[in-house]
N, C-alpha and C. Protein backbone atom coordinates (compact mmCIF):
# COMPACT_ATOMS: atom_id res chain seq x y z
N UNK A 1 0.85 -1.17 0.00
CA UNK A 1 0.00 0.00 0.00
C UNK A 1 0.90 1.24 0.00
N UNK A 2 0.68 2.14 -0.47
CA UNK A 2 1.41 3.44 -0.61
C UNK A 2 1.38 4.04 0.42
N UNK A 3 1.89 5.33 0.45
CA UNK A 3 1.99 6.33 1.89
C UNK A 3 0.76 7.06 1.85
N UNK A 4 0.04 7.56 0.30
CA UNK A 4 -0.93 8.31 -0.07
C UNK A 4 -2.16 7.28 0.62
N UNK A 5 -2.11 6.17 0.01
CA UNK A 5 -3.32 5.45 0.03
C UNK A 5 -3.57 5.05 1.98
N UNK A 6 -2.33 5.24 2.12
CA UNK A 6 -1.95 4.29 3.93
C UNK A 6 -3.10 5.78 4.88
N UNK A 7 -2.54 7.90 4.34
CA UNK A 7 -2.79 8.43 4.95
C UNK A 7 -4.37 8.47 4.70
N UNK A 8 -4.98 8.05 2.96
CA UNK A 8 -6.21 8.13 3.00
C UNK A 8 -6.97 7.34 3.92
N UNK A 9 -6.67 6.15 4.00
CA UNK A 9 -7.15 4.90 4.85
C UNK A 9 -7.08 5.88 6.70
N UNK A 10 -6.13 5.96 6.89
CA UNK A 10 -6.16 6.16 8.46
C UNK A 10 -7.04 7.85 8.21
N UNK A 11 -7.04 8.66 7.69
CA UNK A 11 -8.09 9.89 7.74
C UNK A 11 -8.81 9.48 7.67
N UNK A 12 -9.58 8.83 7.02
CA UNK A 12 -10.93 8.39 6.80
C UNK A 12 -11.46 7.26 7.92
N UNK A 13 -10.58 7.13 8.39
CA UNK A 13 -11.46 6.04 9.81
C UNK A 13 -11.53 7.08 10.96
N UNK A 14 -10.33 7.72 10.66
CA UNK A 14 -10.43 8.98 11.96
C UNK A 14 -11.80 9.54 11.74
N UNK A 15 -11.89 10.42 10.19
CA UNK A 15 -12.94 11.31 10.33
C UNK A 15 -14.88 10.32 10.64
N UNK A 16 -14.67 8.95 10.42
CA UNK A 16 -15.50 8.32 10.34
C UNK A 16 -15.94 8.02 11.98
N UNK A 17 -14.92 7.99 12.35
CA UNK A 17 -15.24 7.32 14.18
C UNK A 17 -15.58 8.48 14.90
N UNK A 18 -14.93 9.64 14.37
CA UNK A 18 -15.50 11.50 14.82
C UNK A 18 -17.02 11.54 14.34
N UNK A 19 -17.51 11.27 12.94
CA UNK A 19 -18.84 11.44 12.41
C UNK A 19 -19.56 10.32 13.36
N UNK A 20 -19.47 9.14 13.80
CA UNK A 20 -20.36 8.29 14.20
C UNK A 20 -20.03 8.64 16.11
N UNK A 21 -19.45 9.14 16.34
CA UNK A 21 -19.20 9.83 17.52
C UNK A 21 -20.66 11.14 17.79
N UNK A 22 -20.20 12.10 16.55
CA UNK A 22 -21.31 13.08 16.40
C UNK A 22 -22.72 12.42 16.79
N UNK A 23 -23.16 11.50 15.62
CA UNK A 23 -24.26 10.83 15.38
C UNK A 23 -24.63 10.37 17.01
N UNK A 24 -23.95 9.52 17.64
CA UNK A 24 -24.26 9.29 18.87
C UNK A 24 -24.80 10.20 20.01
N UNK A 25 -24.09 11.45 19.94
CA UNK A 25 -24.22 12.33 20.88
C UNK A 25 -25.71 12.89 20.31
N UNK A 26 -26.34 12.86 18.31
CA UNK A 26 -27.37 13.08 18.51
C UNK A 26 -28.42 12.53 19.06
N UNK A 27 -28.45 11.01 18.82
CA UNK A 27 -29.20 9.65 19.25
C UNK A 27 -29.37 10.72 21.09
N UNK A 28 -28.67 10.58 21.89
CA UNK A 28 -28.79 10.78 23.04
C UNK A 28 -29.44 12.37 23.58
N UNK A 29 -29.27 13.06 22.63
CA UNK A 29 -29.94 14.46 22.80
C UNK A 29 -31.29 14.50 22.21
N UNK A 30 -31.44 13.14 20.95
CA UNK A 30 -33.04 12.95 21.09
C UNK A 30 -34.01 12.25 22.08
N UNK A 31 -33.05 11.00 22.81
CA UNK A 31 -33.53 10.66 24.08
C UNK A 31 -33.74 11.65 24.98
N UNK A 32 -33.06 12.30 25.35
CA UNK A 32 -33.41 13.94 26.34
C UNK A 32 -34.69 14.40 26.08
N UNK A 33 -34.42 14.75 24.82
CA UNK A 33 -35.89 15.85 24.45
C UNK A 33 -36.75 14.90 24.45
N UNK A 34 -36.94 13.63 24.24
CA UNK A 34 -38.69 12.60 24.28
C UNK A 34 -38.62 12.49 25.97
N UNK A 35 -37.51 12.66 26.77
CA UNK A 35 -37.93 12.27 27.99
C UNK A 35 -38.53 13.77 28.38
N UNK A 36 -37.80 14.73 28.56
CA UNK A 36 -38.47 16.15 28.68
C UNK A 36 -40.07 16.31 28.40
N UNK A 37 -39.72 16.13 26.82
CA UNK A 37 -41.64 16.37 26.55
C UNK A 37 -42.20 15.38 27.14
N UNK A 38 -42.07 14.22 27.27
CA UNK A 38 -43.00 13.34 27.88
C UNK A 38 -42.83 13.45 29.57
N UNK A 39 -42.07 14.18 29.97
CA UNK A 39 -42.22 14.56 31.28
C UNK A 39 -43.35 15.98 31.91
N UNK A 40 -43.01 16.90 30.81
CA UNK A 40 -43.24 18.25 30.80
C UNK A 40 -44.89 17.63 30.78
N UNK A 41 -45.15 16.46 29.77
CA UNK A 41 -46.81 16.33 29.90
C UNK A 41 -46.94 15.54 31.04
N UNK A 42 -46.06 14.35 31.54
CA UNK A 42 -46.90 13.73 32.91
C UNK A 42 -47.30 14.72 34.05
N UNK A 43 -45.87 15.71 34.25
CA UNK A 43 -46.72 16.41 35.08
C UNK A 43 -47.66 17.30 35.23
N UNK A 44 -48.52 17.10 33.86
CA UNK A 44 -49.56 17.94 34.13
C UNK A 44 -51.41 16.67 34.87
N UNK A 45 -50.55 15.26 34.89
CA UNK A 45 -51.36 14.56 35.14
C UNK A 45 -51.18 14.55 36.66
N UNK A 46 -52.53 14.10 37.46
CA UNK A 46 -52.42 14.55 38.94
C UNK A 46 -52.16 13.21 40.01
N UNK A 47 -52.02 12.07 38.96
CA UNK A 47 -51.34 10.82 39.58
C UNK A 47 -49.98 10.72 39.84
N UNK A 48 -49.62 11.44 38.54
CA UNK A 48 -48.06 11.29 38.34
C UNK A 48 -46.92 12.59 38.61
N UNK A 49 -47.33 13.65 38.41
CA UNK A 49 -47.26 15.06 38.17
C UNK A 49 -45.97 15.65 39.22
N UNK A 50 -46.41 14.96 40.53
CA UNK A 50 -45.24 15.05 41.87
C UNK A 50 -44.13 14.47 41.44
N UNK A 51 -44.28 13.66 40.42
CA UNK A 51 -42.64 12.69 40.40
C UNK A 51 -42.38 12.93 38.93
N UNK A 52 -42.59 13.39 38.11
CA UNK A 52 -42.60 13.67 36.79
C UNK A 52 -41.92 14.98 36.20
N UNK A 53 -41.36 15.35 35.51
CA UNK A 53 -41.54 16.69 35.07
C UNK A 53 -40.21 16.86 34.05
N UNK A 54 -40.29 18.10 33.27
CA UNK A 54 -39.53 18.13 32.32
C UNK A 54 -37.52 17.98 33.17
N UNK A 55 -36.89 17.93 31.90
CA UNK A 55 -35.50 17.49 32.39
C UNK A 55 -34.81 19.21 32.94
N UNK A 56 -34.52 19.64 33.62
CA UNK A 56 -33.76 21.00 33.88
C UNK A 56 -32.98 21.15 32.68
N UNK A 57 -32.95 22.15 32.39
CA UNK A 57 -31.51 22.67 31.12
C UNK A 57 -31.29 21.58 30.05
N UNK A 58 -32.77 21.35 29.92
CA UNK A 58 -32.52 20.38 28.45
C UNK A 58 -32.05 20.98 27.13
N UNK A 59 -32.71 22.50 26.76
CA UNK A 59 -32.70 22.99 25.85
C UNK A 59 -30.95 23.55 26.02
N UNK A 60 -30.26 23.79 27.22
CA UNK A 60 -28.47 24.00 27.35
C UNK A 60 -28.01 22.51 26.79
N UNK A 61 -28.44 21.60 26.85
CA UNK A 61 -27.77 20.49 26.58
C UNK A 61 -28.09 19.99 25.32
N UNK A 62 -29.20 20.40 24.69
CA UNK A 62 -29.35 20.20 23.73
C UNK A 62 -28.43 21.03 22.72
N UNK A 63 -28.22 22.59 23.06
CA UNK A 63 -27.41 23.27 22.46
C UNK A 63 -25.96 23.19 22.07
N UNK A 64 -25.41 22.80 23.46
CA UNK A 64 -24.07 22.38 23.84
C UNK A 64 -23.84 21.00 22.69
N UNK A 65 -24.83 19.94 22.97
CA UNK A 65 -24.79 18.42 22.34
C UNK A 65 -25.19 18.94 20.22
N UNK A 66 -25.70 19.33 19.90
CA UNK A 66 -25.98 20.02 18.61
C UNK A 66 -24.73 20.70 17.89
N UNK A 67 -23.83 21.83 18.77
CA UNK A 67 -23.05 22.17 18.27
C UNK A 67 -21.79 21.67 18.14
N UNK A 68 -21.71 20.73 18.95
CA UNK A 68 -20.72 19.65 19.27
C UNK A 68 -20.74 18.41 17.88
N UNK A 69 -21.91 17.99 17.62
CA UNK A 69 -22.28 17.22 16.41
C UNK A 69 -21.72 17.12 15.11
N UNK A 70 -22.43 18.80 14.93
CA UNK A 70 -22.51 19.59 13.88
C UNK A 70 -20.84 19.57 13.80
N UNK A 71 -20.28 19.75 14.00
CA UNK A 71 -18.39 19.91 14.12
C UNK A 71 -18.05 18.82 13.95
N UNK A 72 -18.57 17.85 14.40
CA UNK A 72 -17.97 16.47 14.06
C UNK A 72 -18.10 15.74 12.86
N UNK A 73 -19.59 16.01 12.49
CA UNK A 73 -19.73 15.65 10.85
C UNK A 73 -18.74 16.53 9.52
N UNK A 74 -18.16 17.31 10.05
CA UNK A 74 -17.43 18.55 8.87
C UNK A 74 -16.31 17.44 8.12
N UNK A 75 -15.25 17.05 9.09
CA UNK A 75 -14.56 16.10 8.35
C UNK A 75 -15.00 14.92 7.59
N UNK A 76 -15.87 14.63 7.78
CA UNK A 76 -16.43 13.18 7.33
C UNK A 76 -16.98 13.10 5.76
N UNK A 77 -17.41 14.62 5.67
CA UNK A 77 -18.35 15.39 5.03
C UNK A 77 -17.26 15.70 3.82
N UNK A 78 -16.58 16.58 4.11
CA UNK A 78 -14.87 16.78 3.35
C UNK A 78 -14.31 15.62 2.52
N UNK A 79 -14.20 14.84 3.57
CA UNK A 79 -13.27 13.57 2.86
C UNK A 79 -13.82 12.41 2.36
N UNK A 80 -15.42 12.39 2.39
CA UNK A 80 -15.79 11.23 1.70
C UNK A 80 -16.58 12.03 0.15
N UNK A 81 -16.18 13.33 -0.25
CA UNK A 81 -16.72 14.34 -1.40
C UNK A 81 -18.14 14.85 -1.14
N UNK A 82 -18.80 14.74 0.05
CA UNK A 82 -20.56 14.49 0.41
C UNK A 82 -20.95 15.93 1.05
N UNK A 83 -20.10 16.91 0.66
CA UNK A 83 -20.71 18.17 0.93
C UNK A 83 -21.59 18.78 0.00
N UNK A 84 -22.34 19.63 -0.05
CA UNK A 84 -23.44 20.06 -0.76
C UNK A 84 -22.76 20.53 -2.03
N UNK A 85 -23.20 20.65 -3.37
CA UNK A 85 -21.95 20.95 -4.16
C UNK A 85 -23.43 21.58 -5.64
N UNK A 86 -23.31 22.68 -5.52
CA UNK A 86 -24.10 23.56 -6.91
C UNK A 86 -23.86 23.02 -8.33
N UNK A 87 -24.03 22.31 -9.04
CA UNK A 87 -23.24 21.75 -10.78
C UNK A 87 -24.06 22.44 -11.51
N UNK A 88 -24.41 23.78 -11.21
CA UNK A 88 -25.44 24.41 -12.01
C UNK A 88 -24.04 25.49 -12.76
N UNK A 89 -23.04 25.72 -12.53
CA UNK A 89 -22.13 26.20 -12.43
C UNK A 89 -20.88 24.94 -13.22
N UNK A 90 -20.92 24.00 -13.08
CA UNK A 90 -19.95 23.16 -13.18
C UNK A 90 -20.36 22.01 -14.47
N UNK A 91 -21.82 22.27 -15.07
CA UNK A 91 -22.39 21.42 -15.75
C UNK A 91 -21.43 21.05 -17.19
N UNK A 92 -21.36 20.46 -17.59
CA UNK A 92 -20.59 20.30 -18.75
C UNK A 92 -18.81 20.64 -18.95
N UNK A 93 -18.18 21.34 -17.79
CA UNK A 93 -17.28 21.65 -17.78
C UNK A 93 -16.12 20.02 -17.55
N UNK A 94 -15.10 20.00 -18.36
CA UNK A 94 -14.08 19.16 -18.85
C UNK A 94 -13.54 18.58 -17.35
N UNK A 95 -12.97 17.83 -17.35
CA UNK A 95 -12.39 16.59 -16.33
C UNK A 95 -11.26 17.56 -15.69
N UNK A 96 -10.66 18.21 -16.59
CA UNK A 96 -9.42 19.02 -15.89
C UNK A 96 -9.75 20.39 -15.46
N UNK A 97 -11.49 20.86 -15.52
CA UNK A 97 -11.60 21.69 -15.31
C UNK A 97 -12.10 21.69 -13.85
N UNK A 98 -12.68 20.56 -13.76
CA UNK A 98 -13.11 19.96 -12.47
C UNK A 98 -12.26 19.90 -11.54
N UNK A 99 -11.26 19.45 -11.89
CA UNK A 99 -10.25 19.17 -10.93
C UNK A 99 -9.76 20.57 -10.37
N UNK A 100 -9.32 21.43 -11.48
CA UNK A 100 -9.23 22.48 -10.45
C UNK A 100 -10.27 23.58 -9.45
N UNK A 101 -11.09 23.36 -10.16
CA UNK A 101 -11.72 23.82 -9.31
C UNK A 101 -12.51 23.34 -7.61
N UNK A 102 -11.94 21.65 -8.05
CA UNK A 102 -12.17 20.86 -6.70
C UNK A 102 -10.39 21.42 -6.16
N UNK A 103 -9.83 21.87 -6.54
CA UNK A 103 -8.77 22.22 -5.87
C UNK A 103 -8.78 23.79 -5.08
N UNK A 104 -9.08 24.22 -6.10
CA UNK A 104 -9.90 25.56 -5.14
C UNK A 104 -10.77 25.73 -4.47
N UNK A 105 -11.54 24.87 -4.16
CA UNK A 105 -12.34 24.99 -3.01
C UNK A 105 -11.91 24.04 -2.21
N UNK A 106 -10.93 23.03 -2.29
CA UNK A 106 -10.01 22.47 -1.27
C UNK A 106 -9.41 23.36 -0.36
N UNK A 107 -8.27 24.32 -1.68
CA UNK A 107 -7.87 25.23 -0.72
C UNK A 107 -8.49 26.27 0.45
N UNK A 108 -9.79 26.80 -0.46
CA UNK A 108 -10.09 28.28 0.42
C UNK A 108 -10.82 27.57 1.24
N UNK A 109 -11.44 26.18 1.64
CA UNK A 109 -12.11 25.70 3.05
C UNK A 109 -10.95 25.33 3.91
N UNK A 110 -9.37 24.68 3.22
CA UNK A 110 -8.65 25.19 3.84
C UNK A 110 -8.20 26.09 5.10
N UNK A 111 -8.38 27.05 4.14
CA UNK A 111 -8.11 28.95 4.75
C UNK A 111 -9.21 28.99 5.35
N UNK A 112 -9.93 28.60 5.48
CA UNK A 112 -11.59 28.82 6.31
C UNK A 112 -11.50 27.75 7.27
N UNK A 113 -11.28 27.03 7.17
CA UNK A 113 -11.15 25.54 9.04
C UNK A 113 -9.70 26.56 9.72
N UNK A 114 -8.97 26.79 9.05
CA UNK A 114 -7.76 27.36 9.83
C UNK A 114 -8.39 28.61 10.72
N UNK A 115 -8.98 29.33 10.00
CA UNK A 115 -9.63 30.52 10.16
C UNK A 115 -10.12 29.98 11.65
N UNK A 116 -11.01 29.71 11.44
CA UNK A 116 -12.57 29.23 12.39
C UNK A 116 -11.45 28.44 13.43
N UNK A 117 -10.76 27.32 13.34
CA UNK A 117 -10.08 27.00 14.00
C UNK A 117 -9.53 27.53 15.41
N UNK A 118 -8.73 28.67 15.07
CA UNK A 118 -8.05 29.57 15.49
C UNK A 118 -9.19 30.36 16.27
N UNK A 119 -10.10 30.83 15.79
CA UNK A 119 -11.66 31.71 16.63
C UNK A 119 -12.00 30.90 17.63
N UNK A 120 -12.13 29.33 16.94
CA UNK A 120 -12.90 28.78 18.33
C UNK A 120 -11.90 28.36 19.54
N UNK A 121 -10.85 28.65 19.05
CA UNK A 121 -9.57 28.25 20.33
C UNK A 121 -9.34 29.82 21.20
N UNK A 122 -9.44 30.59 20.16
CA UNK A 122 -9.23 31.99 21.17
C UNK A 122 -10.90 31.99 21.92
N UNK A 123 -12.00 31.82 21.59
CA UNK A 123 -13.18 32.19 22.16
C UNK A 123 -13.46 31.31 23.37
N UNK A 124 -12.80 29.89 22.92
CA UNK A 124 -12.55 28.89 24.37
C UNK A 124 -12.22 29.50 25.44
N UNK A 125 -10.72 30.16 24.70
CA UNK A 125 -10.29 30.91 25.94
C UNK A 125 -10.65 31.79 27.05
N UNK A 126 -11.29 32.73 26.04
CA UNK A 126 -12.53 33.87 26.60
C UNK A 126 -13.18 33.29 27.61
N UNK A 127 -13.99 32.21 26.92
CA UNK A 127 -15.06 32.00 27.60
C UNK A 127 -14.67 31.05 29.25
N UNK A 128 -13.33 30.67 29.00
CA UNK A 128 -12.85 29.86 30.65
C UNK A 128 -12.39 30.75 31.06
N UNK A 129 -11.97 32.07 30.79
CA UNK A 129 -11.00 33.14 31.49
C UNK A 129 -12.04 34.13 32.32
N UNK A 130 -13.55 34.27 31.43
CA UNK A 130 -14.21 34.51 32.31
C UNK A 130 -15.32 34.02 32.82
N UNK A 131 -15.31 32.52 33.24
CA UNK A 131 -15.70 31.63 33.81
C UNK A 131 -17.44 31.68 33.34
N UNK A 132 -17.46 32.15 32.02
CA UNK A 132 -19.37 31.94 31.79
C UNK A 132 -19.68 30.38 31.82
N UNK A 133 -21.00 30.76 32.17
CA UNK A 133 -21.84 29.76 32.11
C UNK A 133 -23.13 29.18 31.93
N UNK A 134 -23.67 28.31 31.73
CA UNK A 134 -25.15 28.38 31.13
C UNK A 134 -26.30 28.45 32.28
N UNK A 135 -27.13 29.37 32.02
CA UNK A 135 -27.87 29.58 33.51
C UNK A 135 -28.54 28.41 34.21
N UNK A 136 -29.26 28.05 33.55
CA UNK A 136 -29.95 26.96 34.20
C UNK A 136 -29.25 25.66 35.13
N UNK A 137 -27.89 24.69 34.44
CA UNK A 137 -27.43 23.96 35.12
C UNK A 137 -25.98 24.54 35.40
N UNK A 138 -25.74 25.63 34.87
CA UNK A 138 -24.26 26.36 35.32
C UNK A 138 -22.93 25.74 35.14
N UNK A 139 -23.78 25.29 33.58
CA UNK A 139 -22.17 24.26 33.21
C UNK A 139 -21.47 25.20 32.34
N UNK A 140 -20.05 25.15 32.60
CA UNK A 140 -19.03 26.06 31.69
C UNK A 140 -19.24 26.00 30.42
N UNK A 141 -19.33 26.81 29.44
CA UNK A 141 -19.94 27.12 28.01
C UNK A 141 -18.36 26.80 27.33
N UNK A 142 -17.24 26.84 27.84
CA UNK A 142 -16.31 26.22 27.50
C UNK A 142 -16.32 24.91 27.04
N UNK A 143 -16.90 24.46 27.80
CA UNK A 143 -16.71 22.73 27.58
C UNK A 143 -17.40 22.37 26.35
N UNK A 144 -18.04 22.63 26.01
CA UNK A 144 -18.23 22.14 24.44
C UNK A 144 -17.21 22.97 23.28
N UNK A 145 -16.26 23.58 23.85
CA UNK A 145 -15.28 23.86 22.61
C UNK A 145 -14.71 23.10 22.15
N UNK A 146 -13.71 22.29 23.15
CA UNK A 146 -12.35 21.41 22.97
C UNK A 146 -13.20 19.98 21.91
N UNK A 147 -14.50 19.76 21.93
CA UNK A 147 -14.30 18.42 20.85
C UNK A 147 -14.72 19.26 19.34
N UNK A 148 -15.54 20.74 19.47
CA UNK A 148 -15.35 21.46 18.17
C UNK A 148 -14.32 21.77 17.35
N UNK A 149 -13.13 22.08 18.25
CA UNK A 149 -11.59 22.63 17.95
C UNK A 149 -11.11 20.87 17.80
N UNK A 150 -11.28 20.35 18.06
CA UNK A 150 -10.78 19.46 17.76
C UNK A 150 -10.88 18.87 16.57
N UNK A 151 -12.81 18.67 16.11
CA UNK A 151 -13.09 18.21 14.49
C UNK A 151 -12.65 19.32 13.65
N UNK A 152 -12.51 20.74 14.26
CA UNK A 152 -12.31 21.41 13.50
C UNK A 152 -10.55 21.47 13.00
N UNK A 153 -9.68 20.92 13.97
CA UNK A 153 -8.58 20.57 13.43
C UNK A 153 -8.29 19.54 12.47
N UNK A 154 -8.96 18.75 12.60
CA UNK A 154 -9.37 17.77 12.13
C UNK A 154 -9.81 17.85 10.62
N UNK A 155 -10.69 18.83 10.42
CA UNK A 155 -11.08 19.55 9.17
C UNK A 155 -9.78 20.12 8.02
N UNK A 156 -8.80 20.90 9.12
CA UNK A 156 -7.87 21.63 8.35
C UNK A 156 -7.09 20.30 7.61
N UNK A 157 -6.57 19.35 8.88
CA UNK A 157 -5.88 18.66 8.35
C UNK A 157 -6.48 17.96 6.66
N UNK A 158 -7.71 17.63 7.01
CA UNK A 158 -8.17 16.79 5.89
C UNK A 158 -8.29 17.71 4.60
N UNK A 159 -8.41 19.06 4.76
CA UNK A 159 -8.20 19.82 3.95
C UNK A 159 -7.22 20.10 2.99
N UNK A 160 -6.35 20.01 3.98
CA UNK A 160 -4.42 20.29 3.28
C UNK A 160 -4.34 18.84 2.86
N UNK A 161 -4.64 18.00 3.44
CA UNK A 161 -4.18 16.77 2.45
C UNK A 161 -4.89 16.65 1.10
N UNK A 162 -6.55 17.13 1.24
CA UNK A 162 -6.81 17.17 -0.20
C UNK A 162 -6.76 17.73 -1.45
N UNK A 163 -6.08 18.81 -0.41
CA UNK A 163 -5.45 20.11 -1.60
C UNK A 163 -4.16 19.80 -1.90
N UNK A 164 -3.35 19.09 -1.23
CA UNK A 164 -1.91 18.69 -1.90
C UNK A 164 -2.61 17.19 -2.72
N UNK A 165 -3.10 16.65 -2.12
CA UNK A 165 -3.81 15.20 -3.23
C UNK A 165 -3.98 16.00 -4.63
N UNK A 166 -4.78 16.68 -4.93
CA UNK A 166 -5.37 17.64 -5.71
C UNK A 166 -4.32 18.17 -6.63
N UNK A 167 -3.76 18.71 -6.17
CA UNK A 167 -2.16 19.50 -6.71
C UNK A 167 -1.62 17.97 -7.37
N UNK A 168 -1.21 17.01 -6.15
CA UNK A 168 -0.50 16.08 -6.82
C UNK A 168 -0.89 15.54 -8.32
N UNK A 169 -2.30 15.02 -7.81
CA UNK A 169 -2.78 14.98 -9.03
C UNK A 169 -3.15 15.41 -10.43
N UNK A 170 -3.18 17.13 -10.32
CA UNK A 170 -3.25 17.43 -11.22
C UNK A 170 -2.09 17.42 -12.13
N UNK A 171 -0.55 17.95 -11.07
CA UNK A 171 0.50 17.27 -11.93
C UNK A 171 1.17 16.23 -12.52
N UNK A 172 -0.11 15.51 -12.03
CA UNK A 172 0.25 13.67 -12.75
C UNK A 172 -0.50 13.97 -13.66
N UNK A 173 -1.18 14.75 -13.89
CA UNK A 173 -2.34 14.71 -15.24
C UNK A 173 -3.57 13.57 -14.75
N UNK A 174 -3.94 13.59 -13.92
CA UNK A 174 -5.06 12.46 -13.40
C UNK A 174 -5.73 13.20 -12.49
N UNK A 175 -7.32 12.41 -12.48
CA UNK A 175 -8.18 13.07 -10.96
C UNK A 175 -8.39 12.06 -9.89
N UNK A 176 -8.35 12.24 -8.91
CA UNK A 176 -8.65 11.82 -7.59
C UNK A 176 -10.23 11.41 -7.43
């Protein structure tokens, strides 16, 4: 196996075990919200109502668990080609024209995960330096950064590899 084919193989299980990671954390934030609503209604029943009731700071955990997700699917999304993609623009255009332009938008999402990257690591900071927190259960608004910054590193990397893939390829005269 090659070095190319060895780094595609190990990115792609990484970004895959991050996406089914995401997926999980949604599975469990939809269990929340059916227990909530179906709490929020027992206690309006007068058998059950004393022991029943919606979950505290579901809608913080739902937020926290959502944006956390959403970050995790980005790489997965990148490296298996399954991002949303316009061909209203790209219709009929030649094999080598494709390619570069899958190279340019390799690059500038690139320059954009680095970007964002870098924001959500300084705003981490912010936000533990001055100890905010979410009102209801008063959990640090920090803590859902470090696995964002993380897919989102995660992102850059898969980025730069597909933009040098990209490059490589185009100077082999072949597409990826």
């Amino acid at each position: 196996m090659s070095v190319e084919a060895a780094v595609d193989r190990a990115l792609h299980r990484l970004c895959v075990a991050l996406a089914a990671g995401g997926g999980l954390v949604l599975c469990g934030l939809v269990m929340l919200t059916v227990v909530s609503v179906l709490g929020r209604e027992a206690a309006g029943l007068p058998w059950l109502g004393s022991m029943l009731g919606p979950v505290n700071g579901d809608f913080e955990l739902v937020e926290l668990g959502v944006a956390v997700a959403v970050f995790s699917f980005l790489p997965y999304c990148h490296i298996s080609r399954r991002n949303v993609a316009v061909e209203v623009f790209t219709w009929g255009a030649s094999p080598r024209r494709l390619m570069w332009l899958r190279l340019a938008g390799d690059v500038m999402l690139a320059l954009l995960a680095i970007v964002m990257t870098r924001q959500l690591a300084l705003g981490a900071l912010d936000l533990h330096r001055f100890g905010e927190t979410t009102m209801v259960l008063a959990i640090p608004v920090w803590w859902g950064y470090p696995p964002a910054i993380f897919a989102m590193g995660l992102l850059v990397v898969v980025t730069v590899w597909t933009s040098w893939r990209g490059a490589a390829d185009l100077a082999r005269g072949h597409g990826y």
